[in-house]
C-alpha atoms as a PDB file:
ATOM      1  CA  UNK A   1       0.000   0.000   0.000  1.00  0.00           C
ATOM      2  CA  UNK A   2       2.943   2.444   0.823  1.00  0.00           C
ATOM      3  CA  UNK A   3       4.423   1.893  -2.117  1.00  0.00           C
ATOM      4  CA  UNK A   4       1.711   3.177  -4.331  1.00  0.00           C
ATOM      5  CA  UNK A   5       2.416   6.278  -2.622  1.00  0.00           C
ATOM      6  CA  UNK A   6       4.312   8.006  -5.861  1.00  0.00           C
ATOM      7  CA  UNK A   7       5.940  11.612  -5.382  1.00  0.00           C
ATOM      8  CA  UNK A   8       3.500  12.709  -7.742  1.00  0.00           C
ATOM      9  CA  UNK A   9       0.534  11.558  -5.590  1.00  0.00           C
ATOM     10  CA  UNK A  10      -2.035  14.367  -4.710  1.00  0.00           C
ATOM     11  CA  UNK A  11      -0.563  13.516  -1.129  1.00  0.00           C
ATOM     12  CA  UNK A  12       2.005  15.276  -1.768  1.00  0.00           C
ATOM     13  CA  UNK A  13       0.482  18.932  -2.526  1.00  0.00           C
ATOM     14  CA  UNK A  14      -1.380  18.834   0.758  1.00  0.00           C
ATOM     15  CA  UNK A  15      -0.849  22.121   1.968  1.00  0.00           C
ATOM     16  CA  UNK A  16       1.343  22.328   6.082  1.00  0.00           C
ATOM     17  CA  UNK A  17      -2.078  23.952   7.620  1.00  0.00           C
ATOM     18  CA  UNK A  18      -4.419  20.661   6.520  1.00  0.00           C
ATOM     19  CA  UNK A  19      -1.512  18.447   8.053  1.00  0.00           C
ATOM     20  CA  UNK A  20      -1.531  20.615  10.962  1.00  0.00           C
ATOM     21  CA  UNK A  21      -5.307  20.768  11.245  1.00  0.00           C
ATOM     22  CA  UNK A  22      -5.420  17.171  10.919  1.00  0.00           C
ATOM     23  CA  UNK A  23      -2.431  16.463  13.518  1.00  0.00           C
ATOM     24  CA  UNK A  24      -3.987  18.856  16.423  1.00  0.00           C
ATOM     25  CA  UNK A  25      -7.845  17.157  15.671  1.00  0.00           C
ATOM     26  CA  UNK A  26      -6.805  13.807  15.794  1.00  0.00           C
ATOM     27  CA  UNK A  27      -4.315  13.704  18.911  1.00  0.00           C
ATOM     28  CA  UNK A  28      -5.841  16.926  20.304  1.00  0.00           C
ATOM     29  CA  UNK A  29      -2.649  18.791  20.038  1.00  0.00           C
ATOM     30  CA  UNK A  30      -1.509  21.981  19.747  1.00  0.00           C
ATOM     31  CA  UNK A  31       1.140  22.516  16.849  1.00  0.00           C
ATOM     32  CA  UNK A  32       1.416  25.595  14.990  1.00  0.00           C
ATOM     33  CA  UNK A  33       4.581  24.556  12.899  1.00  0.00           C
ATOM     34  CA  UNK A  34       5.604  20.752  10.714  1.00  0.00           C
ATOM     35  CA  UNK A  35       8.949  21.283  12.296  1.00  0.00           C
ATOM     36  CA  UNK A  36       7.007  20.631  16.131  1.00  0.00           C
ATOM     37  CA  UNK A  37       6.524  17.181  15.082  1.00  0.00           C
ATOM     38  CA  UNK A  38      10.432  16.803  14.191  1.00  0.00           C
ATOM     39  CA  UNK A  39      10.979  14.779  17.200  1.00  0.00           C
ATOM     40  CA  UNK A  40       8.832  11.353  15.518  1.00  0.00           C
ATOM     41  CA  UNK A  41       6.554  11.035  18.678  1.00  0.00           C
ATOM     42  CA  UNK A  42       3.511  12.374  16.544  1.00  0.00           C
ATOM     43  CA  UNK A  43       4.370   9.912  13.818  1.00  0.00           C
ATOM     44  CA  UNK A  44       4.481   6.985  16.152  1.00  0.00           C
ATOM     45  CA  UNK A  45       0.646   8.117  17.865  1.00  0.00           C
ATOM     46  CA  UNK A  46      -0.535   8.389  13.745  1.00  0.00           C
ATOM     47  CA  UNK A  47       0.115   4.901  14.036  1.00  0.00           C
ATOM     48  CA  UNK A  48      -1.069   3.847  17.157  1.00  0.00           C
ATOM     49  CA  UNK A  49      -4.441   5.327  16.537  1.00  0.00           C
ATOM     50  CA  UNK A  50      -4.589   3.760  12.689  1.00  0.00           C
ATOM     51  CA  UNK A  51      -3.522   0.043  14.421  1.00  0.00           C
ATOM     52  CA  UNK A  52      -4.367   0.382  18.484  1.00  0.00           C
ATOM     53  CA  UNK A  53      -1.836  -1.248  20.407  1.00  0.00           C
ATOM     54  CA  UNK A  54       0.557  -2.112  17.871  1.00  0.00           C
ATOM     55  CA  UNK A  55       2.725   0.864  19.106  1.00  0.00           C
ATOM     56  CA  UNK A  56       4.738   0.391  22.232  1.00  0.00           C
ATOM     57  CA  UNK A  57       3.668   3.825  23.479  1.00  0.00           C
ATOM     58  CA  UNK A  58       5.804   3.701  26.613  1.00  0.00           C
ATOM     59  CA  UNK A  59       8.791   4.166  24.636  1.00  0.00           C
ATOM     60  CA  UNK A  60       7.621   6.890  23.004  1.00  0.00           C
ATOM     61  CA  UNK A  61       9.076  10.377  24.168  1.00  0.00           C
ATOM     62  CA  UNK A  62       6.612  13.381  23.440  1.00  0.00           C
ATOM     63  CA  UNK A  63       9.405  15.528  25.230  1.00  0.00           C
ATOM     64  CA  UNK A  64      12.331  14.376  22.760  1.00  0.00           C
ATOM     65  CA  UNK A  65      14.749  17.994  22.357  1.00  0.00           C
ATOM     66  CA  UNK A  66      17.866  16.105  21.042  1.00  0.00           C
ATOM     67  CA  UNK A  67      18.621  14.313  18.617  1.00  0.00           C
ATOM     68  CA  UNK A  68      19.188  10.812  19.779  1.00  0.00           C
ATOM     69  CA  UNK A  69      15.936  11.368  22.344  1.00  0.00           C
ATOM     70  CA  UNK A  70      14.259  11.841  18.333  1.00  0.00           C
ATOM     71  CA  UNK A  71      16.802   8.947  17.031  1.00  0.00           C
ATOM     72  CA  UNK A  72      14.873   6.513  19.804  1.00  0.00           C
ATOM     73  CA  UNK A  73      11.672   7.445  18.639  1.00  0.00           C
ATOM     74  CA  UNK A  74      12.247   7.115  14.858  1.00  0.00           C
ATOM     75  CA  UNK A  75      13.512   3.384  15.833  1.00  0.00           C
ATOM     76  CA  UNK A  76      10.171   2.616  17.602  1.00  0.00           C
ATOM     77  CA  UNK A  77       8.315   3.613  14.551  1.00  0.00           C
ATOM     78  CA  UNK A  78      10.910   2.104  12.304  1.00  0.00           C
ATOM     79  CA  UNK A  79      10.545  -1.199  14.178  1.00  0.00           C
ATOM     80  CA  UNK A  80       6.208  -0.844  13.751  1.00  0.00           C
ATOM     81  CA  UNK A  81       6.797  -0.534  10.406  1.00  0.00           C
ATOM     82  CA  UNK A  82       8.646  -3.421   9.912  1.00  0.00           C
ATOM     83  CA  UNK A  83       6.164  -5.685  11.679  1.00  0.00           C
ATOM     84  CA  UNK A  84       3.368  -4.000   9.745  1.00  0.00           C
ATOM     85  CA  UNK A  85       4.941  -4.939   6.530  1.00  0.00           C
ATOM     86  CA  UNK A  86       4.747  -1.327   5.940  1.00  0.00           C
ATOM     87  CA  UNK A  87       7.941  -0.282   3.274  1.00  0.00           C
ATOM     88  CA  UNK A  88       8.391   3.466   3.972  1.00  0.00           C
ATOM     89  CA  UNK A  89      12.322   4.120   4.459  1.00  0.00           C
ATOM     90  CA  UNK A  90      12.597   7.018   7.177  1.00  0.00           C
ATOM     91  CA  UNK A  91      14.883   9.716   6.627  1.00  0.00           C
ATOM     92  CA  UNK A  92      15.512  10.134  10.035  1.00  0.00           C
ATOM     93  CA  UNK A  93      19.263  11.884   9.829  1.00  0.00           C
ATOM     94  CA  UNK A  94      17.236  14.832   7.703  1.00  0.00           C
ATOM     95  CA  UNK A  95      14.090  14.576   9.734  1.00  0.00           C
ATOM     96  CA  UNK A  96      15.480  15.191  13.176  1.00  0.00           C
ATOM     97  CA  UNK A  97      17.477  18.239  11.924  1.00  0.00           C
ATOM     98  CA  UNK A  98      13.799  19.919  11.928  1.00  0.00           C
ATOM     99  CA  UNK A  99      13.693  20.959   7.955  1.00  0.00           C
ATOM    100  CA  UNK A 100      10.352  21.933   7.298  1.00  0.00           C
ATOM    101  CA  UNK A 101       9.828  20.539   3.766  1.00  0.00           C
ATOM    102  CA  UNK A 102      11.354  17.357   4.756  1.00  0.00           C
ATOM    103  CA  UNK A 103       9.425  16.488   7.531  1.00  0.00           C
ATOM    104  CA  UNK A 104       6.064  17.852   5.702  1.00  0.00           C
ATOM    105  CA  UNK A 105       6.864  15.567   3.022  1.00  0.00           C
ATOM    106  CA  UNK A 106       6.649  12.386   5.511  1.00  0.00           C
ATOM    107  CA  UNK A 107       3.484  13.818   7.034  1.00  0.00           C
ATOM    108  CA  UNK A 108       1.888  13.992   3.616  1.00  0.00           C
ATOM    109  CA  UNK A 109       2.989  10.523   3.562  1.00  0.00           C
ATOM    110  CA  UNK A 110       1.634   9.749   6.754  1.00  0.00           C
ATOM    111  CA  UNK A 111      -2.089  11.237   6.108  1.00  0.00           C
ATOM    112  CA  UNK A 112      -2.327  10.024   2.517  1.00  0.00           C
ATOM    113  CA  UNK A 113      -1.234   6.042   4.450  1.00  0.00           C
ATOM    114  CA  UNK A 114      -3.838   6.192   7.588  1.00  0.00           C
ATOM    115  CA  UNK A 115      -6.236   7.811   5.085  1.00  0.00           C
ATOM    116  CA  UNK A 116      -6.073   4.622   3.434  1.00  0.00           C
ATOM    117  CA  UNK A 117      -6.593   2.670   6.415  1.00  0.00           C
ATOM    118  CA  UNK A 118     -10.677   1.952   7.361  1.00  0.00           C
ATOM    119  CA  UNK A 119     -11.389   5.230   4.851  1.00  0.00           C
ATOM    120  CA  UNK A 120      -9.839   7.260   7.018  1.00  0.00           C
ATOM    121  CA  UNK A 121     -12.357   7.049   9.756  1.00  0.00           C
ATOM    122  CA  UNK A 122     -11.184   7.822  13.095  1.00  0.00           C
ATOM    123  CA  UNK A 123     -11.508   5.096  16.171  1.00  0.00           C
ATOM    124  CA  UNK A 124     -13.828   6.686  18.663  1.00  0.00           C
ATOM    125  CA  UNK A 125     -12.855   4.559  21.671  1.00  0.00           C
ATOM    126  CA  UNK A 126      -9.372   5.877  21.130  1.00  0.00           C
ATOM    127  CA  UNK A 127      -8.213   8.546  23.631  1.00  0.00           C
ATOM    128  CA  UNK A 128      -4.627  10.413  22.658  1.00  0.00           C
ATOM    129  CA  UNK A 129      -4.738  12.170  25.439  1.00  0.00           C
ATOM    130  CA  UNK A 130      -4.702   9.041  27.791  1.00  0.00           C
ATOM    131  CA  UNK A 131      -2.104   7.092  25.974  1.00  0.00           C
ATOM    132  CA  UNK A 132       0.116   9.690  26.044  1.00  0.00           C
ATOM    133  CA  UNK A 133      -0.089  10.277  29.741  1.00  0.00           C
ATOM    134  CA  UNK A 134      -0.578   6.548  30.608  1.00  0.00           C
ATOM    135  CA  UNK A 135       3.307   5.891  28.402  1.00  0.00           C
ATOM    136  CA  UNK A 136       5.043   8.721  29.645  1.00  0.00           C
ATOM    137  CA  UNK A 137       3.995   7.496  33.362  1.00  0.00           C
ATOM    138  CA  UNK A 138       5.392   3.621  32.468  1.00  0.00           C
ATOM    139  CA  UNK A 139       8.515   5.430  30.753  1.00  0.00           C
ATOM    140  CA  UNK A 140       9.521   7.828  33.858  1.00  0.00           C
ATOM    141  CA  UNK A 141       8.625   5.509  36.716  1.00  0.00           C
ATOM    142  CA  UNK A 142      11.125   3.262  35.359  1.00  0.00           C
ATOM    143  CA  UNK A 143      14.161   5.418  34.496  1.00  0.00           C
ATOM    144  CA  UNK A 144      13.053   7.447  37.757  1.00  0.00           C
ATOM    145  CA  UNK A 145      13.463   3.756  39.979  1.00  0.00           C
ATOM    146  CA  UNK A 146      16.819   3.173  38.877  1.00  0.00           C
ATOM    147  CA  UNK A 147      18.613   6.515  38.961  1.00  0.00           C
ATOM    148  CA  UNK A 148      16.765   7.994  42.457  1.00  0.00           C
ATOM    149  CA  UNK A 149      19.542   6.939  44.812  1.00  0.00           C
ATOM    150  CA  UNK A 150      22.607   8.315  42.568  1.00  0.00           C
ATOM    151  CA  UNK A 151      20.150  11.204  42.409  1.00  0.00           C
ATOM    152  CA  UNK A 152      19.592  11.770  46.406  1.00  0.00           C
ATOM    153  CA  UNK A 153      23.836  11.297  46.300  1.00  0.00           C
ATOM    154  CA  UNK A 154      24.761  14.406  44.104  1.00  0.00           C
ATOM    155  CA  UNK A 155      22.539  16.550  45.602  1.00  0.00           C
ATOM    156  CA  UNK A 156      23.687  16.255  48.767  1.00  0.00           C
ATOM    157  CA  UNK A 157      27.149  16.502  47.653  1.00  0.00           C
ATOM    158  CA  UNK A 158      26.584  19.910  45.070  1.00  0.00           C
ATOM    159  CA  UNK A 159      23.797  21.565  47.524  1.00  0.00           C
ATOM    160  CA  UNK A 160      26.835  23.195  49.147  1.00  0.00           C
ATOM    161  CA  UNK A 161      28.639  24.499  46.461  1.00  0.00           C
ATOM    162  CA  UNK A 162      25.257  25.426  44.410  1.00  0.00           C
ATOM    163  CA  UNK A 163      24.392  28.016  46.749  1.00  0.00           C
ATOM    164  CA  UNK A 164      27.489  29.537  46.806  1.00  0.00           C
ATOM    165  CA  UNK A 165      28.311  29.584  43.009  1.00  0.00           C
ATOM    166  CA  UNK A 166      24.904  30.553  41.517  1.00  0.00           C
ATOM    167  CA  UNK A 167      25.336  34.023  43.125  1.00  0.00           C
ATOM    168  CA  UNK A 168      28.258  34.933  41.152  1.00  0.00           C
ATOM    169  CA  UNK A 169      26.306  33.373  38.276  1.00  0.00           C
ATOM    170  CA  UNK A 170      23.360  35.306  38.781  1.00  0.00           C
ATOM    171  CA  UNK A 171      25.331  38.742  38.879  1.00  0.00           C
ATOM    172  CA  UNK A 172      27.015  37.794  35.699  1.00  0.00           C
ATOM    173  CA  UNK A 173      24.381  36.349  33.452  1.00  0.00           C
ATOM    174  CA  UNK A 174      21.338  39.153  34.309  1.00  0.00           C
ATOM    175  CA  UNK A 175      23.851  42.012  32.714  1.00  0.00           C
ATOM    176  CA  UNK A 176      23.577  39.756  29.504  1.00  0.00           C
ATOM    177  CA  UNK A 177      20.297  38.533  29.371  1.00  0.00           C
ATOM    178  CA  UNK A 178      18.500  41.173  28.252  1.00  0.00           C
ATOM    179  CA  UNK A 179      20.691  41.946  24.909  1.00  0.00           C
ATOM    180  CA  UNK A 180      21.680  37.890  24.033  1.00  0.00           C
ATOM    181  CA  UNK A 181      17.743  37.495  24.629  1.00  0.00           C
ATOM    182  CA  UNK A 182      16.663  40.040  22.088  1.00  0.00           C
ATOM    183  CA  UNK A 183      19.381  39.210  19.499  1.00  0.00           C
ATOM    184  CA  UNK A 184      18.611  35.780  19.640  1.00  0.00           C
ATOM    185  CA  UNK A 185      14.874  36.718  19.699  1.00  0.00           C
ATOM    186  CA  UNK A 186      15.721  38.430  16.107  1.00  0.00           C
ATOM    187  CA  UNK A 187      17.864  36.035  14.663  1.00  0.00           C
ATOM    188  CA  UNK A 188      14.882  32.948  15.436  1.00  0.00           C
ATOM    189  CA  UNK A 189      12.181  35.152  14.105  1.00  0.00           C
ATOM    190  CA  UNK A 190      14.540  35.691  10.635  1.00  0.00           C
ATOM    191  CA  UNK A 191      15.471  32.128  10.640  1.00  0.00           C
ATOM    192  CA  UNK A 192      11.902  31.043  11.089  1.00  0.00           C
ATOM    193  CA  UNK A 193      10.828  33.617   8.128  1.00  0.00           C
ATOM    194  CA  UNK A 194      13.598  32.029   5.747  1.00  0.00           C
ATOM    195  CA  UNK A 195      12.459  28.710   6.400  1.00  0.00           C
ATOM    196  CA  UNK A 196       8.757  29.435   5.658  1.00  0.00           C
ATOM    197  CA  UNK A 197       9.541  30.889   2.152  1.00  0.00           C
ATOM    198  CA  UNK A 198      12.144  27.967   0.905  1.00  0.00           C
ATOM    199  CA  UNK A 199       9.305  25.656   2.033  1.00  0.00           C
ATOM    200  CA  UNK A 200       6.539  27.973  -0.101  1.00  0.00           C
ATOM    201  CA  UNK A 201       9.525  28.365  -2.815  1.00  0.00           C
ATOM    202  CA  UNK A 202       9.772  23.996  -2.662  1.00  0.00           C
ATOM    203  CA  UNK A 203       5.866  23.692  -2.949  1.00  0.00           C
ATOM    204  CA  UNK A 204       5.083  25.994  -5.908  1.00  0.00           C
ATOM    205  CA  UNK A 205       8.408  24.189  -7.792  1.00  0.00           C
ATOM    206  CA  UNK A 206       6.824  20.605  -6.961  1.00  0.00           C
ATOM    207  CA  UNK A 207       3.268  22.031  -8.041  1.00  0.00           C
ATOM    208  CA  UNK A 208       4.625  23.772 -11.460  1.00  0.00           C
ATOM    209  CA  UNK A 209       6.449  20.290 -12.246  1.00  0.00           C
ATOM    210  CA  UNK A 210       3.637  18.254 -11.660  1.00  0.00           C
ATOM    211  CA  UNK A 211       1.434  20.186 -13.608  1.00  0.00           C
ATOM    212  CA  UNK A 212       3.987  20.722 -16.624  1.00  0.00           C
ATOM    213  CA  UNK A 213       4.160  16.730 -16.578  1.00  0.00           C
ATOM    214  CA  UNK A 214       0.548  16.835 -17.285  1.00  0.00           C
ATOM    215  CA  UNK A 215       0.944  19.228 -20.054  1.00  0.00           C
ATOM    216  CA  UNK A 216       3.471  17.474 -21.585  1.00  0.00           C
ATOM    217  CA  UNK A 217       1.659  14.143 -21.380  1.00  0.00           C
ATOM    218  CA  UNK A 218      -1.139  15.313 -23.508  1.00  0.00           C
ATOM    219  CA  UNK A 219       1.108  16.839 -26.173  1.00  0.00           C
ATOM    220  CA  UNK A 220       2.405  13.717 -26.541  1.00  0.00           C
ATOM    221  CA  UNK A 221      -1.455  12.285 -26.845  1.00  0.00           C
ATOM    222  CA  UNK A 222      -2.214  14.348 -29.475  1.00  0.00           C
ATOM    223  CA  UNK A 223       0.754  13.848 -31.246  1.00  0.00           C
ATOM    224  CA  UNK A 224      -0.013  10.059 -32.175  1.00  0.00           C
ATOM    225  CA  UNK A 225      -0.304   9.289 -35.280  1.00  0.00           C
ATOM    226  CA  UNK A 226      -4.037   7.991 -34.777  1.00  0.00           C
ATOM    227  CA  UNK A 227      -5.065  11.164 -33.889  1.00  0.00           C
ATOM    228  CA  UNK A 228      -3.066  14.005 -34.214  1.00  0.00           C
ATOM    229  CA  UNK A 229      -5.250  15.056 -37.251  1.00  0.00           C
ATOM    230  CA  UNK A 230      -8.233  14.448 -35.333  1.00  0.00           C
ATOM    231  CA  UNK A 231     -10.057  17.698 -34.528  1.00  0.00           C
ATOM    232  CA  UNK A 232     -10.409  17.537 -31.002  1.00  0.00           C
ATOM    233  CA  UNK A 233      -6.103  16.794 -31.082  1.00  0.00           C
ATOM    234  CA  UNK A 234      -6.094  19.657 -33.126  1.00  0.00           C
ATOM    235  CA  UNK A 235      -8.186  22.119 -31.425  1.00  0.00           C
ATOM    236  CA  UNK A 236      -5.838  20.904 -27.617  1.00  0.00           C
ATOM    237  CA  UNK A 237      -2.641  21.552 -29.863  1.00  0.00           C
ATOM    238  CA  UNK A 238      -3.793  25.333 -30.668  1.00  0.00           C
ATOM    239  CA  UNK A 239      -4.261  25.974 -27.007  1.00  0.00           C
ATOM    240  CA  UNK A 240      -0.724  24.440 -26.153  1.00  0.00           C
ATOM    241  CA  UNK A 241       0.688  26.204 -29.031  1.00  0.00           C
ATOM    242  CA  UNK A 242      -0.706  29.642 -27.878  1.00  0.00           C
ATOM    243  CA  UNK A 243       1.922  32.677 -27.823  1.00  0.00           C
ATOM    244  CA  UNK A 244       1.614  33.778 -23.961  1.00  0.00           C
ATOM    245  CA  UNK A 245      -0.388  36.524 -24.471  1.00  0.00           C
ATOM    246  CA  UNK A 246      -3.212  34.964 -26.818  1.00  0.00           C
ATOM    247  CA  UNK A 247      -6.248  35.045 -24.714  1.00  0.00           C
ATOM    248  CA  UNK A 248      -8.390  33.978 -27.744  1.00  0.00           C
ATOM    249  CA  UNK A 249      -6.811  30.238 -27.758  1.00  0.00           C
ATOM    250  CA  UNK A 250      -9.733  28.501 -26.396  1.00  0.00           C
ATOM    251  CA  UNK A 251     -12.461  30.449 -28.821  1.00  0.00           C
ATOM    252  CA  UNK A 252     -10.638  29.781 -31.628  1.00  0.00           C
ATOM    253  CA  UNK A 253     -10.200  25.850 -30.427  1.00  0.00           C
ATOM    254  CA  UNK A 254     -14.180  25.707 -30.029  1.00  0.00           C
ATOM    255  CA  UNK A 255     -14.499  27.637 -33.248  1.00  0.00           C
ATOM    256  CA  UNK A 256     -12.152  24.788 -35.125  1.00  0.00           C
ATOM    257  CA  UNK A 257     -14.109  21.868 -33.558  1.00  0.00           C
ATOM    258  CA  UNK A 258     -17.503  23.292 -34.939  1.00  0.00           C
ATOM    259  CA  UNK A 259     -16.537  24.297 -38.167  1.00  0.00           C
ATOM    260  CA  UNK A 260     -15.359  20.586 -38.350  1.00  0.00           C
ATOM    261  CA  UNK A 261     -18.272  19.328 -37.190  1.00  0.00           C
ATOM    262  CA  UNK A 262     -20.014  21.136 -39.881  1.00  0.00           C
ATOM    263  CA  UNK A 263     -18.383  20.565 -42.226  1.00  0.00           C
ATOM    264  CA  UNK A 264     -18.438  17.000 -41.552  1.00  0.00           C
ATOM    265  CA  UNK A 265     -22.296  17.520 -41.714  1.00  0.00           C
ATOM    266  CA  UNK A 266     -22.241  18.957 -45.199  1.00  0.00           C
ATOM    267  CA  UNK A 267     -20.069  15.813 -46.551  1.00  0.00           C
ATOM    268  CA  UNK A 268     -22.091  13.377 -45.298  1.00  0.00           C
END
């Protein structure tokens, strides 16, 4: 099924707000940008709500930041797949670095695949909300059991010297806060601007060459021998033909195919 999935599938022009939409309505999130679901914990719900219980959800880390917390969650999903029989390779060394268009382009994928699934149609009894909370619970009680003494050990021994190092620390960092905060601020706000127009820039270059593929595929239609003299062929060849700034290509098409057809008339 997956591999039916072409690049050239309407999946794939499927505009970042519909995945979003779809993303916060299912799993009753909140995301207001593809790269929030970078980390591969949304991906691995997606599939968990298309195939309940298939999805070790307890190993699943909704709070992933770095890249091997991401890494571990892209290995659950890769590992679901597998036992699915579902071939999708995962990109996850381009997906983890957060590009937008990247990780838009396996959401499209995503959709497009549980779409498929049951016609799309949502399991009522399934609560995101709960199987979240009830995996991060299983995952944190037991990484909390084992490392709780070592814990209770180091903060004994760097209570001491905490207190009296994070003054100096204080004093230093609050005379740089305010000017690394609102550089920083800037640079995000650019960085998050240049991303949104390469992905916009990406779409309308995947759009144009999927529609210029169409194009050319009828050319080549009405180019056949069988019916290149046809009238209809010839009547789509004067609108491909058409200088750019013709806007009488389609009335003089229609014109052609009815003085054909009448004069077809008169012969017979």
């Amino acid at each position: 099924m997956a591999s039916n999935i072409g690049m050239m599938d309407s999946a794939y022009f499927v505009g970042r707000n519909e995945i979003l939409t779809w993303i916060n309505n299912r799993l009753q999130l909140n995301l207001s940008r593809i790269e929030e679901a970078a980390s591969g914990a949304v991906q691995c719900q997606m599939i968990d709500m298309t195939y309940p219980g298939v999805v070790p959800m307890h190993k699943v880390n909704f709070d992933a930041k770095t890249e091997y917390d991401m890494i571990q969650n892209y290995k659950v999903l890769q590992e679901v797949f597998n036992k699915l029989k579902i071939e999708k390779h995962i990109e996850v060394n381009r997906l983890v670095k957060g590009r937008p268009l990247d990780n838009l382009e396996f959401l499209q994928w995503l959709k497009r695949y549980c779409d498929s699934v049951n016609g799309g149609i949502m399991n009522e009894n399934y609560n995101p909300v709960e199987r979240r909370v009830k995996g991060g619970k299983e995952r944190n009680s037991k990484g909390s059991h084992k490392s709780s003494k070592s814990l209770q050990a180091n903060n004994l021994h760097n209570s001491a010297s905490g207190d009296i190092t994070s003054i100096n620390k204080n004093s230093v960092s609050k005379q740089g806060k305010t000017g690394v905060a609102a550089t920083s601020g800037d640079a995000q706000a650019l960085s998050n601007e240049i991303a949104d127009l390469k992905l916009s820039v990406d779409l309308l270059e995947k759009e144009r060459d999927f529609y210029f593929a169409k194009l050319r595929d009828i050319e080549i239609l009405c180019q056949t021998p069988e019916v290149e003299n046809l009238p209809m062929a010839v009547a789509i060849k004067k609108i491909l033909y058409a200088a750019d700034a013709k806007e009488s290509a389609l009335e003089e098409a229609q014109e052609y195919i009815s003085q054909s057809a009448e004069s077809g008339e008169t012969g017979e």
